[in-house]
N, C-alpha and C. Protein backbone atom coordinates (compact mmCIF):
# COMPACT_ATOMS: atom_id res chain seq x y z
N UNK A 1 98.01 111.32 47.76
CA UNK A 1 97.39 112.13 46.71
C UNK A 1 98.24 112.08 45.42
N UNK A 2 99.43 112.40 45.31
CA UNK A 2 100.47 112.28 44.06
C UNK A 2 100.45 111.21 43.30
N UNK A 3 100.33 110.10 44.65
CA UNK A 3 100.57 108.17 44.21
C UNK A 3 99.11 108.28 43.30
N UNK A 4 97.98 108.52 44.06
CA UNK A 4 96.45 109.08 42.86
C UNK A 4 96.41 109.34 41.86
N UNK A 5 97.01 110.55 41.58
CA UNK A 5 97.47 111.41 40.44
C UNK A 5 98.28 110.83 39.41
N UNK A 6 99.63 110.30 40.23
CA UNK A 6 100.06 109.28 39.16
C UNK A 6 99.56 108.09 38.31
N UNK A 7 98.74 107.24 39.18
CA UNK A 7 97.85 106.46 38.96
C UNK A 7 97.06 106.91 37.88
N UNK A 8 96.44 108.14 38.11
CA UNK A 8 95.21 108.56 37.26
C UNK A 8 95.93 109.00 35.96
N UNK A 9 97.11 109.32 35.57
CA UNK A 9 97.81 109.83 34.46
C UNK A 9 98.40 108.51 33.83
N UNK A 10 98.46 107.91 34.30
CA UNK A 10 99.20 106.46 34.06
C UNK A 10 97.52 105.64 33.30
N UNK A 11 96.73 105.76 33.92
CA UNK A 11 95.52 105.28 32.90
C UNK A 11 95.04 105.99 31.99
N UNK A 12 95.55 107.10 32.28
CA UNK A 12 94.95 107.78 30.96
C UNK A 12 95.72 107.96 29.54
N UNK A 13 97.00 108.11 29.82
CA UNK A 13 98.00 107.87 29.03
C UNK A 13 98.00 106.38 28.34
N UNK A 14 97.55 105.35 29.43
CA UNK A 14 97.53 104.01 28.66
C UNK A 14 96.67 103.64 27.97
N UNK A 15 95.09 104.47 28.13
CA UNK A 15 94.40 104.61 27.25
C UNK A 15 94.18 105.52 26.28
N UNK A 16 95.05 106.47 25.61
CA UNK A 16 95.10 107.23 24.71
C UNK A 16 96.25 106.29 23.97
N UNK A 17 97.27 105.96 24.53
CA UNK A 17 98.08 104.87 23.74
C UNK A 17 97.40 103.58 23.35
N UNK A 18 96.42 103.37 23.62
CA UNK A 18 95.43 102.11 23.54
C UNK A 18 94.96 102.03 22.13
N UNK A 19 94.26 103.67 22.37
CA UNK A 19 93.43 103.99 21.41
C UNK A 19 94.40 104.02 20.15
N UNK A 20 95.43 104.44 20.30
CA UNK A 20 95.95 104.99 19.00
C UNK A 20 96.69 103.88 17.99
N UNK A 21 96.99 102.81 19.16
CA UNK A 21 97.24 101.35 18.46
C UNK A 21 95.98 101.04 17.72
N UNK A 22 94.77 100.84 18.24
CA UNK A 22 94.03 100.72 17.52
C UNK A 22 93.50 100.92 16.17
N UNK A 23 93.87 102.39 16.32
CA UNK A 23 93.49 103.47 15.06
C UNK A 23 94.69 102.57 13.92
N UNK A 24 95.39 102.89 14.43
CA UNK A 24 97.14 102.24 13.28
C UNK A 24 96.32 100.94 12.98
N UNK A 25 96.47 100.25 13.75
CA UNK A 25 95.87 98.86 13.03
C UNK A 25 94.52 98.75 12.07
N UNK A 26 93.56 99.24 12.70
CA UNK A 26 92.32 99.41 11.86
C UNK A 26 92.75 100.23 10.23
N UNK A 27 93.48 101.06 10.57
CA UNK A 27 93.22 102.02 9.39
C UNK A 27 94.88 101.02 8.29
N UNK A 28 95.48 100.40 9.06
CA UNK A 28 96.59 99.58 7.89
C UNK A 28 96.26 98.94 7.44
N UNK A 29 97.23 98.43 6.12
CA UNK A 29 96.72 97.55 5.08
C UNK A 29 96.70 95.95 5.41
N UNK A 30 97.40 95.62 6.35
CA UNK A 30 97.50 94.68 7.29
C UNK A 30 95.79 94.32 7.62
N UNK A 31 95.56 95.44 8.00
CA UNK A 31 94.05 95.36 9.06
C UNK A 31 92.81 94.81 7.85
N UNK A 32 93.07 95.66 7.36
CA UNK A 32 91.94 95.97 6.29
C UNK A 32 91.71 94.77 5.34
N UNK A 33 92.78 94.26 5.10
CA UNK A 33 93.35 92.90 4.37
C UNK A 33 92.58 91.98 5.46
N UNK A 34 93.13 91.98 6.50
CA UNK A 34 92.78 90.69 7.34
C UNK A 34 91.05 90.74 7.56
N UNK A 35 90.06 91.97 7.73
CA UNK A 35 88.77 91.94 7.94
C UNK A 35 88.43 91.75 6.55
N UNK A 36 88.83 91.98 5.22
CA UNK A 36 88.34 91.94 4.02
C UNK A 36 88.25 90.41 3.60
N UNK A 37 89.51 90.29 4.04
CA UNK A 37 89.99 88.97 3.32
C UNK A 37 88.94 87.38 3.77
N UNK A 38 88.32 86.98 2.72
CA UNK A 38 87.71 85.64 2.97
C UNK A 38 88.20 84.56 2.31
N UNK A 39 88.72 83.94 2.73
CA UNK A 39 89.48 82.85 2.39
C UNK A 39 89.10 81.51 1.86
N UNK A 40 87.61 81.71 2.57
CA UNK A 40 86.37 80.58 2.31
C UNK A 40 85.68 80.92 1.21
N UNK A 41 84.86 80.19 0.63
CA UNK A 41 83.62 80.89 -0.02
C UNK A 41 82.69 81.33 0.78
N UNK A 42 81.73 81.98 -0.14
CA UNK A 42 80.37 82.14 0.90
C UNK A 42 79.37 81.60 0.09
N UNK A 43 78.87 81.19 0.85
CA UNK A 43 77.79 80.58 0.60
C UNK A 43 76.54 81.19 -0.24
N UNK A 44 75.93 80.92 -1.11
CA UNK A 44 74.70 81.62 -1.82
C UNK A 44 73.67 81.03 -1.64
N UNK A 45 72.42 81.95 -1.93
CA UNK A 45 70.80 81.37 -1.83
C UNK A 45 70.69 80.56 -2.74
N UNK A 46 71.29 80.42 -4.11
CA UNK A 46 70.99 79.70 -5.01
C UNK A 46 72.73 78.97 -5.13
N UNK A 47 72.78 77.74 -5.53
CA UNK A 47 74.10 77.07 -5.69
C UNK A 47 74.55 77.48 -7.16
N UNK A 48 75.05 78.36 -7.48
CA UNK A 48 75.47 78.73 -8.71
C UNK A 48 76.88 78.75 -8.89
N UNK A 49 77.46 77.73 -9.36
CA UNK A 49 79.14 77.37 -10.02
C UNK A 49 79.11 78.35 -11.03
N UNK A 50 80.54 78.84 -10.93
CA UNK A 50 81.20 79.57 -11.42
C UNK A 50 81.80 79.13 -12.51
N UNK A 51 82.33 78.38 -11.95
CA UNK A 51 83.41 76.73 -12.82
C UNK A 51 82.58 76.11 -13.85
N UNK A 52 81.17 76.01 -13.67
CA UNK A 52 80.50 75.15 -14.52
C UNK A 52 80.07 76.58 -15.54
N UNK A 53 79.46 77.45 -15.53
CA UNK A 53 78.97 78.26 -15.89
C UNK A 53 79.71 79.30 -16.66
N UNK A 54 81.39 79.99 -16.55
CA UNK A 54 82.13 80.34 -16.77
C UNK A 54 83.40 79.77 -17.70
N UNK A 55 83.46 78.91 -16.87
CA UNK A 55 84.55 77.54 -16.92
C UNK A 55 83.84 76.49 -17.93
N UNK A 56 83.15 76.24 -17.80
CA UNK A 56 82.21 74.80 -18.11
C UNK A 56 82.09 75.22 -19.64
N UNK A 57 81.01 76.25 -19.62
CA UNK A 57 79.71 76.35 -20.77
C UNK A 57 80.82 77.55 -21.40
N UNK A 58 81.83 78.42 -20.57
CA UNK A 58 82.39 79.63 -21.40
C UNK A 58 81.28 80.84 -21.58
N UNK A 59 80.24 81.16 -20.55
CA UNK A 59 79.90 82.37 -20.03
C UNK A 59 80.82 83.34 -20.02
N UNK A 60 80.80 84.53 -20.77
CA UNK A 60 81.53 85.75 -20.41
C UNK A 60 80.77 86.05 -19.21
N UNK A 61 81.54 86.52 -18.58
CA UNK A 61 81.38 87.79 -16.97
C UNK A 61 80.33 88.76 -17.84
N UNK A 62 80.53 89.37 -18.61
CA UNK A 62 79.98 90.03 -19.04
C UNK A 62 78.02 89.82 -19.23
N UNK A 63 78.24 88.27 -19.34
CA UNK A 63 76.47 88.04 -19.40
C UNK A 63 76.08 88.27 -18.35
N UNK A 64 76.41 88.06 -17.09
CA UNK A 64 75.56 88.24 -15.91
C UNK A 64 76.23 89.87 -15.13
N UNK A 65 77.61 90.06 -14.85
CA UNK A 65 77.85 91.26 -14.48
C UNK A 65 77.45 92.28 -15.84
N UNK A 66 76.18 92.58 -15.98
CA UNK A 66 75.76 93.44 -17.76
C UNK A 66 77.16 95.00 -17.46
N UNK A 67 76.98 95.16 -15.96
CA UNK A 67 77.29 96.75 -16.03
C UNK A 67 78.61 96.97 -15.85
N UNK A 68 79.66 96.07 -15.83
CA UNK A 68 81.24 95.78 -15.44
C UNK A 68 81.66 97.30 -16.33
N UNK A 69 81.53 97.00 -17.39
CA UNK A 69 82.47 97.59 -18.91
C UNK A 69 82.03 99.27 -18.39
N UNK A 70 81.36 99.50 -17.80
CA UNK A 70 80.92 101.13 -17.99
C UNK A 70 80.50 101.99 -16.62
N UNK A 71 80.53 100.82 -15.64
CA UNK A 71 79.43 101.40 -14.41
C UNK A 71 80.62 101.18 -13.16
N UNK A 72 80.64 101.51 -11.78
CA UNK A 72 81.76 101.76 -10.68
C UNK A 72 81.68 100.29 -10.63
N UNK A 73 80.14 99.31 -10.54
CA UNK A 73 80.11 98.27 -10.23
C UNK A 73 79.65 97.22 -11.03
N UNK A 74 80.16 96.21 -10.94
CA UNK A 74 79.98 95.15 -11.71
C UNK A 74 78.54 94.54 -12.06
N UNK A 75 77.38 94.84 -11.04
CA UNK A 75 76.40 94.32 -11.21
C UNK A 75 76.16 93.32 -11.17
N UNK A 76 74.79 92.51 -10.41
CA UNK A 76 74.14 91.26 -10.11
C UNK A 76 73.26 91.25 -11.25
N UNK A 77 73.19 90.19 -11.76
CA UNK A 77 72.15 89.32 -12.94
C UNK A 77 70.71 89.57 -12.39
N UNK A 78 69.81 90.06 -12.69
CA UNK A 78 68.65 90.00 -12.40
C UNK A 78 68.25 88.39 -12.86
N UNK A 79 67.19 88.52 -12.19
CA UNK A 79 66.15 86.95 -12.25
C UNK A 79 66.06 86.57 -13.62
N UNK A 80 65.58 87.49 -14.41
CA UNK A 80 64.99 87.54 -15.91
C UNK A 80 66.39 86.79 -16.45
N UNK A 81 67.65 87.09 -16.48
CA UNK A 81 68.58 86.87 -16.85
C UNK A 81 69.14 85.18 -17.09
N UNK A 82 68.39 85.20 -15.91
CA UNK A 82 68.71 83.03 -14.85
C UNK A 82 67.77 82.58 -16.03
N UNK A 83 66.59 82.87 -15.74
CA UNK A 83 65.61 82.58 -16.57
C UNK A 83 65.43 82.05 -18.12
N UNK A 84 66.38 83.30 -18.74
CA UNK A 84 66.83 83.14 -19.97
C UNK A 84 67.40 81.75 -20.47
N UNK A 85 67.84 81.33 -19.91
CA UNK A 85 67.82 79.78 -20.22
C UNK A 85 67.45 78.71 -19.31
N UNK A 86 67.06 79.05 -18.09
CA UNK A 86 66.48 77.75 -17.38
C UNK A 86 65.51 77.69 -17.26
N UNK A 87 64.38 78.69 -18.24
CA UNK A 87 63.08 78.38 -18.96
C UNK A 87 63.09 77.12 -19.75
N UNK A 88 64.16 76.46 -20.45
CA UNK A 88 64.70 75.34 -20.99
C UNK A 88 65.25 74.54 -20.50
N UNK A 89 66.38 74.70 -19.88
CA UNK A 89 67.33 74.03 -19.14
C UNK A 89 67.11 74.12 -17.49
N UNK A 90 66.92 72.47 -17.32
CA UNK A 90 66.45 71.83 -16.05
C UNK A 90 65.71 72.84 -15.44
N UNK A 91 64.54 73.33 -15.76
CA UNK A 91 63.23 74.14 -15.66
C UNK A 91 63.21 73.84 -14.01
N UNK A 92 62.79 72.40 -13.42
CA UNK A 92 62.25 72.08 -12.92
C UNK A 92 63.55 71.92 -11.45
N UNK A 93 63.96 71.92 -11.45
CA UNK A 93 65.57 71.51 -10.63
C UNK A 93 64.96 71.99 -9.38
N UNK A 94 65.81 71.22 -8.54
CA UNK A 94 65.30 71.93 -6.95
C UNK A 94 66.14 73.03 -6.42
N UNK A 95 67.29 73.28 -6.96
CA UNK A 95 68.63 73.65 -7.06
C UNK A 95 67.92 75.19 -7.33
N UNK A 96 67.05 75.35 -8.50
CA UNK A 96 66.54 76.15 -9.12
C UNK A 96 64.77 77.26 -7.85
N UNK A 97 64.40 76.35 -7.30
CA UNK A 97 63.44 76.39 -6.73
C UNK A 97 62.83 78.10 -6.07
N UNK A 98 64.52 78.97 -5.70
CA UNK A 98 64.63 80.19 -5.05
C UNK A 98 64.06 81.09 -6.59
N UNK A 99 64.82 80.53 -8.24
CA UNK A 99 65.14 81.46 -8.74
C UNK A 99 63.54 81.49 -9.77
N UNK A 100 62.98 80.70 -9.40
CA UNK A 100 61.35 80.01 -9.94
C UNK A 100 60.23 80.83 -9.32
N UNK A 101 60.27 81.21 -7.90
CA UNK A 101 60.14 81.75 -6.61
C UNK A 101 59.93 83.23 -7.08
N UNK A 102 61.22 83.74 -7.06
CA UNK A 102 61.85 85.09 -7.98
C UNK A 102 60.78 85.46 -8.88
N UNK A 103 61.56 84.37 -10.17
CA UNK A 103 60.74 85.31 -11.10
C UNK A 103 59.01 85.25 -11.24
N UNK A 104 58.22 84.33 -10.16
CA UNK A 104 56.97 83.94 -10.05
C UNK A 104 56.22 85.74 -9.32
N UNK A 105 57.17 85.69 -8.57
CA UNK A 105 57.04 87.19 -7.36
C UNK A 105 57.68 88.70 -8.23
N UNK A 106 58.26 88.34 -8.66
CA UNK A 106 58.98 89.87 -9.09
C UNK A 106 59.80 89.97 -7.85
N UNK A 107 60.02 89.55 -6.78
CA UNK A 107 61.12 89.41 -5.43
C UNK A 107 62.35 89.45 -6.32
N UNK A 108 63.33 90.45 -5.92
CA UNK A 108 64.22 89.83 -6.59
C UNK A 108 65.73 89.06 -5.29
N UNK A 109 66.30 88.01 -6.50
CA UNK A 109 67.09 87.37 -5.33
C UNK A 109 68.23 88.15 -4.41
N UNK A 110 68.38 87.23 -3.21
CA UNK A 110 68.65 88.21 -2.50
C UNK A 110 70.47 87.78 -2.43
N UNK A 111 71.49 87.76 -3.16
CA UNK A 111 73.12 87.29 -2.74
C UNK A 111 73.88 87.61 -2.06
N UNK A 112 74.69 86.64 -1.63
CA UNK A 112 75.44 87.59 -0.16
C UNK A 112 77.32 87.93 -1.40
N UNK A 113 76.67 89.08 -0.65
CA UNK A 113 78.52 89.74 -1.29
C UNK A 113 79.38 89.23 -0.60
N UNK A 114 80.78 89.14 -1.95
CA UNK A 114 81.74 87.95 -1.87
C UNK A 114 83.30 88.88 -1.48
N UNK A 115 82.88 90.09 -2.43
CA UNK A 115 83.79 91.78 -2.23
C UNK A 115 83.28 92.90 -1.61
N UNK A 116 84.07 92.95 0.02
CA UNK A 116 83.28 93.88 0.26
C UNK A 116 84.38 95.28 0.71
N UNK A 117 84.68 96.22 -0.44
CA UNK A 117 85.89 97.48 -0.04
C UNK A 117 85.60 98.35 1.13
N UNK A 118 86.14 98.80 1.56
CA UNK A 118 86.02 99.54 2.94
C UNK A 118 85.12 101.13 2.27
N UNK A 119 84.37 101.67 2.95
CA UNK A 119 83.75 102.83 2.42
C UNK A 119 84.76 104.08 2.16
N UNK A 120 85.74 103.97 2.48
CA UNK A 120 87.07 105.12 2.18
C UNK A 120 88.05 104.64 0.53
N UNK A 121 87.75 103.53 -0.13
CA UNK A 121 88.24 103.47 -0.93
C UNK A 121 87.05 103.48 -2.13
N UNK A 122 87.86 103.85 -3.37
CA UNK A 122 86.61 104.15 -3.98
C UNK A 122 87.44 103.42 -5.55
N UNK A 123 86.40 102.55 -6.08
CA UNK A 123 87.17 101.57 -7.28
C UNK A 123 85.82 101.59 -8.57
N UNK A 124 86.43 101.92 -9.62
CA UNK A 124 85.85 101.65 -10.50
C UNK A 124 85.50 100.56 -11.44
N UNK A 125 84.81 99.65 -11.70
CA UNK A 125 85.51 98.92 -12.58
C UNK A 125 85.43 99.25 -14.25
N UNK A 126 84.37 99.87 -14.65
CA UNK A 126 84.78 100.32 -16.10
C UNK A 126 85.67 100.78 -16.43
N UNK A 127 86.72 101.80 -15.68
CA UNK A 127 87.34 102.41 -15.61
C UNK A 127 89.10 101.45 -15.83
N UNK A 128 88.65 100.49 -15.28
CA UNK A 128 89.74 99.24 -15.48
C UNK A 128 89.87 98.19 -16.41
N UNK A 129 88.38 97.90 -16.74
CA UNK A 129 88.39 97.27 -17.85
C UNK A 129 88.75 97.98 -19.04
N UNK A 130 87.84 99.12 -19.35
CA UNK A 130 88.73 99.99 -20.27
C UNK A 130 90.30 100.25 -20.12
N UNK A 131 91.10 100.43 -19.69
CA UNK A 131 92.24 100.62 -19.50
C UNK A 131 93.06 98.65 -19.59
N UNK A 132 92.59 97.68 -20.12
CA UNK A 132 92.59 97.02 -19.83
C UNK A 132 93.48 96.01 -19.03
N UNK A 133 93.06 96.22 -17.72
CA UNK A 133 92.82 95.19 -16.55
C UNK A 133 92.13 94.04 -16.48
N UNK A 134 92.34 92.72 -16.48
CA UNK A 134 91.51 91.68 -16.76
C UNK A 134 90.56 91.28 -15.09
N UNK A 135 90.09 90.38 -15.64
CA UNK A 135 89.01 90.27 -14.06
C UNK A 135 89.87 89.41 -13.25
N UNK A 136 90.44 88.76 -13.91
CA UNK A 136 91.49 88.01 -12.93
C UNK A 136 92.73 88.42 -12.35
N UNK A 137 92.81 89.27 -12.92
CA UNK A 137 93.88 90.53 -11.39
C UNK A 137 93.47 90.43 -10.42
N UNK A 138 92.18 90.48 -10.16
CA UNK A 138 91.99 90.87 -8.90
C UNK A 138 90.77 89.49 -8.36
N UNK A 139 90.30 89.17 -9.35
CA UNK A 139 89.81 88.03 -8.69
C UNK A 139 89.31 86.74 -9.06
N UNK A 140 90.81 86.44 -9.19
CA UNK A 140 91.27 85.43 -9.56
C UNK A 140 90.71 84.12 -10.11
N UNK A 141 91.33 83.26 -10.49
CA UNK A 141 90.11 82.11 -11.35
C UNK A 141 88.74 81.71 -11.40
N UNK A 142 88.29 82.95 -11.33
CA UNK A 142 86.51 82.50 -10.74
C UNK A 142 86.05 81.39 -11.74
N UNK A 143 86.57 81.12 -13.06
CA UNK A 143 86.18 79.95 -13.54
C UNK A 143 86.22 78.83 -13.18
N UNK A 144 86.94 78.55 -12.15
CA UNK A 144 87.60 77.33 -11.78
C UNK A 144 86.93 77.22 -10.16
N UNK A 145 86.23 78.30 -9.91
CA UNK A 145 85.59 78.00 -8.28
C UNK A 145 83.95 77.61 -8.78
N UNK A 146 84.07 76.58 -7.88
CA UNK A 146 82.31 76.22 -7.75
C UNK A 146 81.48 77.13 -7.09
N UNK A 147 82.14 77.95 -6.09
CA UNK A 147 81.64 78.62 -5.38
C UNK A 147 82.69 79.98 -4.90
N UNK A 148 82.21 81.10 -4.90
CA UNK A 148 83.09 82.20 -5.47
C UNK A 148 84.09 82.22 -4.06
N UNK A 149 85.02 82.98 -3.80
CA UNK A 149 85.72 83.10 -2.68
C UNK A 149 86.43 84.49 -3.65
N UNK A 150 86.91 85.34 -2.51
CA UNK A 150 88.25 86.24 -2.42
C UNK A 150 89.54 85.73 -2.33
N UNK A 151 90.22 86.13 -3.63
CA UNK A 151 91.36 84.58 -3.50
C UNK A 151 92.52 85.91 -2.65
N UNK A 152 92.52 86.98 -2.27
CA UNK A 152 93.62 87.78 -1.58
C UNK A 152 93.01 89.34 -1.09
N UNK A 153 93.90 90.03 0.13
CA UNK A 153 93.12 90.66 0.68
C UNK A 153 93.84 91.87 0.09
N UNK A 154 92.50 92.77 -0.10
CA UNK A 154 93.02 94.09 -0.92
C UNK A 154 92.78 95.30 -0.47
N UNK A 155 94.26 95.16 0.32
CA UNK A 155 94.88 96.11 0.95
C UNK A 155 95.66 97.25 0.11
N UNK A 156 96.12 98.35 0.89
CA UNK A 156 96.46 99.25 0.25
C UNK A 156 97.87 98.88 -0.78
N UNK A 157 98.36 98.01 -0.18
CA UNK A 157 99.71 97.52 -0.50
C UNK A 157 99.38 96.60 -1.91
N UNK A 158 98.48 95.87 -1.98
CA UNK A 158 98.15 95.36 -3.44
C UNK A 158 97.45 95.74 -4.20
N UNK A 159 96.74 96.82 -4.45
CA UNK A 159 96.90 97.75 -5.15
C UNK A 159 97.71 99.19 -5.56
N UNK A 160 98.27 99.33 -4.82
CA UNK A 160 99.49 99.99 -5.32
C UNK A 160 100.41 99.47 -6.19
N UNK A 161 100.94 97.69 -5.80
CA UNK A 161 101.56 96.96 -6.50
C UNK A 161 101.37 97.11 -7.90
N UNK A 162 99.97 97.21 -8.28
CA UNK A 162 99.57 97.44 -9.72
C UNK A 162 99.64 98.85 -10.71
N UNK A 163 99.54 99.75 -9.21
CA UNK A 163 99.57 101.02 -9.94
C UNK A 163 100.88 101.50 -9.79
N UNK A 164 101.92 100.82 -9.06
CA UNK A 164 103.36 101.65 -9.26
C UNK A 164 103.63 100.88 -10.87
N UNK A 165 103.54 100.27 -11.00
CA UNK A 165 104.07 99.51 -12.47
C UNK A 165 102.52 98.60 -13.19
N UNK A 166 101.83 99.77 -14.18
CA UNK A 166 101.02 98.88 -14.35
C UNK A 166 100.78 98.20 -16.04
N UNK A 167 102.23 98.48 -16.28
CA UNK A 167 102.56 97.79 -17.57
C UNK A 167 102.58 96.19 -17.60
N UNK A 168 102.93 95.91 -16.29
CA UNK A 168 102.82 94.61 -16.09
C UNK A 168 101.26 93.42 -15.59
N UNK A 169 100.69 94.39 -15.38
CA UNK A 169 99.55 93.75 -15.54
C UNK A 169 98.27 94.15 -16.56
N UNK A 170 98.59 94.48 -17.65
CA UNK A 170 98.00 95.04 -18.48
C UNK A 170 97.61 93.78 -19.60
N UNK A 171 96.83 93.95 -20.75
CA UNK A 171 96.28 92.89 -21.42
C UNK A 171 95.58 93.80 -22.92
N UNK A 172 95.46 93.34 -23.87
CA UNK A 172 94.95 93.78 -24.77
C UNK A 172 93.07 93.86 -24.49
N UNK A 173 91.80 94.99 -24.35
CA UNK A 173 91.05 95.04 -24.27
C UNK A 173 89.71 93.56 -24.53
N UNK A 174 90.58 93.02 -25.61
CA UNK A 174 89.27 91.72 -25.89
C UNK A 174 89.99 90.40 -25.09
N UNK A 175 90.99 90.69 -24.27
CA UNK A 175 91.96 89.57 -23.37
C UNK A 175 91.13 89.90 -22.04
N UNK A 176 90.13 91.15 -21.91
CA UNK A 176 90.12 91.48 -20.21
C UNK A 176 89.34 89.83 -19.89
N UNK A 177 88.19 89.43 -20.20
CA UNK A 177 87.40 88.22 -19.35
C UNK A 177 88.27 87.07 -20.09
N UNK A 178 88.94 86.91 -20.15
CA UNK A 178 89.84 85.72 -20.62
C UNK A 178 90.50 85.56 -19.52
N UNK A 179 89.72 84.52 -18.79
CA UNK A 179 90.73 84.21 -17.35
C UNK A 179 92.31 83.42 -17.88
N UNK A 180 92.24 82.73 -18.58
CA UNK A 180 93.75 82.14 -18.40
C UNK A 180 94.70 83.06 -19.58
N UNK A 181 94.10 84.16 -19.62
CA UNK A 181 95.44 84.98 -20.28
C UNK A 181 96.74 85.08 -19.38
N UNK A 182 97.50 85.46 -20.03
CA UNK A 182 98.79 85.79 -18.76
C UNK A 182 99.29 86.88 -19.84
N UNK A 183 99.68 88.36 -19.23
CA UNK A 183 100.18 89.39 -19.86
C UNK A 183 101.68 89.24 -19.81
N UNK A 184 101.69 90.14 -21.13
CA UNK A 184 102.78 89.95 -22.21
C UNK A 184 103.63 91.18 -21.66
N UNK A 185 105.20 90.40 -21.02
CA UNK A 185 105.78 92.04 -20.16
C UNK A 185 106.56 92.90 -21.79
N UNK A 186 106.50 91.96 -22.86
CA UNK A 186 106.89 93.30 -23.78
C UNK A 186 105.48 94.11 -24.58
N UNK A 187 104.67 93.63 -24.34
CA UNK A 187 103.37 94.10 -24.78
C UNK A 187 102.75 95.06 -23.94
N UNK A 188 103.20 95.10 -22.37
CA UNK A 188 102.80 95.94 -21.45
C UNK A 188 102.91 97.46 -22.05
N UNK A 189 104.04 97.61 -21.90
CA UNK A 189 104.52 99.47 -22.43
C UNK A 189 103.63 99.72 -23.37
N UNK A 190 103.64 98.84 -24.64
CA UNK A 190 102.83 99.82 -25.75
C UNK A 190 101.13 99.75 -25.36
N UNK A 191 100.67 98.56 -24.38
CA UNK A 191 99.32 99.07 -24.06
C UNK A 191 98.97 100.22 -23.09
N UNK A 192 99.96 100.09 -22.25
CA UNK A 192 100.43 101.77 -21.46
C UNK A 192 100.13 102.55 -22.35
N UNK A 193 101.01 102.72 -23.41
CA UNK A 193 101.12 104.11 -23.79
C UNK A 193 99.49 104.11 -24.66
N UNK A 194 99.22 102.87 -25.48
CA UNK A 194 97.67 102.89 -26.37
C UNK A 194 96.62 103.71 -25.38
N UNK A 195 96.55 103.20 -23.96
CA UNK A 195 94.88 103.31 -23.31
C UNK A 195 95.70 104.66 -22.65
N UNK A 196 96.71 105.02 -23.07
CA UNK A 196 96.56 106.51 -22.06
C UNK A 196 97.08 106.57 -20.57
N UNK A 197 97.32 105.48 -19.83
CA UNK A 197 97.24 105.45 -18.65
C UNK A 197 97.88 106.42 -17.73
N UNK A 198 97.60 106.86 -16.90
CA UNK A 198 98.56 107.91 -16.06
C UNK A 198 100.21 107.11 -15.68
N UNK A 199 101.09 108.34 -15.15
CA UNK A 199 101.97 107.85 -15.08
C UNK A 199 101.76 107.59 -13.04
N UNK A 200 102.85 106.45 -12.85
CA UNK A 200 102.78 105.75 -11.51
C UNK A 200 102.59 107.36 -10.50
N UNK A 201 103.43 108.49 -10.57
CA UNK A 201 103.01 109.14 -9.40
C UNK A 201 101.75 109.53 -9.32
N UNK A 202 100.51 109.76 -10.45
CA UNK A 202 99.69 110.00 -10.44
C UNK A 202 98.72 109.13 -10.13
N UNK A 203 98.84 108.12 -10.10
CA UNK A 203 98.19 106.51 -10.05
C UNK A 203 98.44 106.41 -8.79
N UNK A 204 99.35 106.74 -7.64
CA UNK A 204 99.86 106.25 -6.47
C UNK A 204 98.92 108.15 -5.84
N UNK A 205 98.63 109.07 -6.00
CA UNK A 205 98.00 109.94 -5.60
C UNK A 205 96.96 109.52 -4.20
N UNK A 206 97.10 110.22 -3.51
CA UNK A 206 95.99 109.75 -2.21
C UNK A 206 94.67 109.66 -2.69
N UNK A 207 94.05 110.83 -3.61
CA UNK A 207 93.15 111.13 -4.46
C UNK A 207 92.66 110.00 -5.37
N UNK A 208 93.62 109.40 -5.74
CA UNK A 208 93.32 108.27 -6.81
C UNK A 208 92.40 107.31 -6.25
N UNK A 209 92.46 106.98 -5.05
CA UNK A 209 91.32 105.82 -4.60
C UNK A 209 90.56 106.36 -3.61
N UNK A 210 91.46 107.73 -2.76
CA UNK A 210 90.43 108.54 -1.70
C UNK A 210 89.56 109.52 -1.64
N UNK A 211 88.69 109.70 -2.02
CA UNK A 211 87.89 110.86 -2.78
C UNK A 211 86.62 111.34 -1.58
């Protein structure tokens, strides 16, 4: 009966210690990084380069993400948008065929997300661009990808990196969609102090991204 008992405390103990490894891992920046993180591209309904379109022609982010500058999220290009010039340009393309489809239906297209944050963190992006943060902090040369990818996994630990010291990744406001800027570490402080920014303990707050 005891040898039982022991037995039965011995599994239960190994599964409450089971569980709690679990919890640690899931909820670290380790974890969160490694399920976030895509290393690949993903694939889209429509083949739309980044590189050619961004990179190529010198598209601001701004034409297709309209809502970056003001809204939590960056926003997908509606159909009407594609349209706007491939009413002209290679009309007919097969490449094109989904976004023809689209705007024939009022359907609108359907993209697979490339960023996807865990529902416990909460990110603005107007809020960064104003303060100016460029798009390539965080995701990285999209001019230069044919096809978008997550170039690093954003864990708690790399964003903090930015908010314990964020003089150093800072940029003058008309520098934010300028992918090959590189910020200026004596220019940092005085854009600190211009946009206002909080100071690092307030920026590092649990509150600041957990709401």
């Amino acid at each position: 009966m005891r040898r039982r008992n022991r037995r039965v405390k011995l599994l239960f103990w190994g599964a409450v210690g089971g569980v709690f490894a679990l919890l640690v891992v899931i909820f670290s920046g380790v974890a969160v990084g490694a399920f976030e993180q895509r290393i690949l591209p993903v694939d889209q309904p429509v083949p739309f380069s980044h590189a050619f379109h961004a990179g190529g022609l010198g598209l601001s982010c701004r034409y297709c993400h309209a809502a970056v500058e003001h809204a939590p999220y960056a926003g997908l290009p509606p159909t009407e948008t594609c349209m706007t010039c491939h009413t002209f340009v290679k009309p007919n393309s097969p490449n094109l065929a989904l976004v023809r489809r689209s705007w024939e239906t009022g359907e609108p297209l359907r993209w697979n997300r490339v960023i996807n944050l865990p529902d416990f963190v909460y990110f603005h992006h107007g809020a960064h661009v104003a303060k100016g943060v460029g798009c390539a902090e965080c995701h990285g040369r999209v001019d230069q990808m044919a096809v978008v990818y997550q170039p690093q996994a954003f864990t708690m630990k790399f964003c903090l990196s930015c908010h314990r010291q964020p003089e150093a990744r800072l940029r003058p406001r008309e520098q934010v969609f300028n992918m090959a800027y590189q910020p200026d570490p004596e220019l940092g402080p005085k854009l600190k102090a211009l946009y206002r920014i909080r100071s690092a303990e307030a920026l590092t707050s649990c509150n600041t991204c957990h709401r």
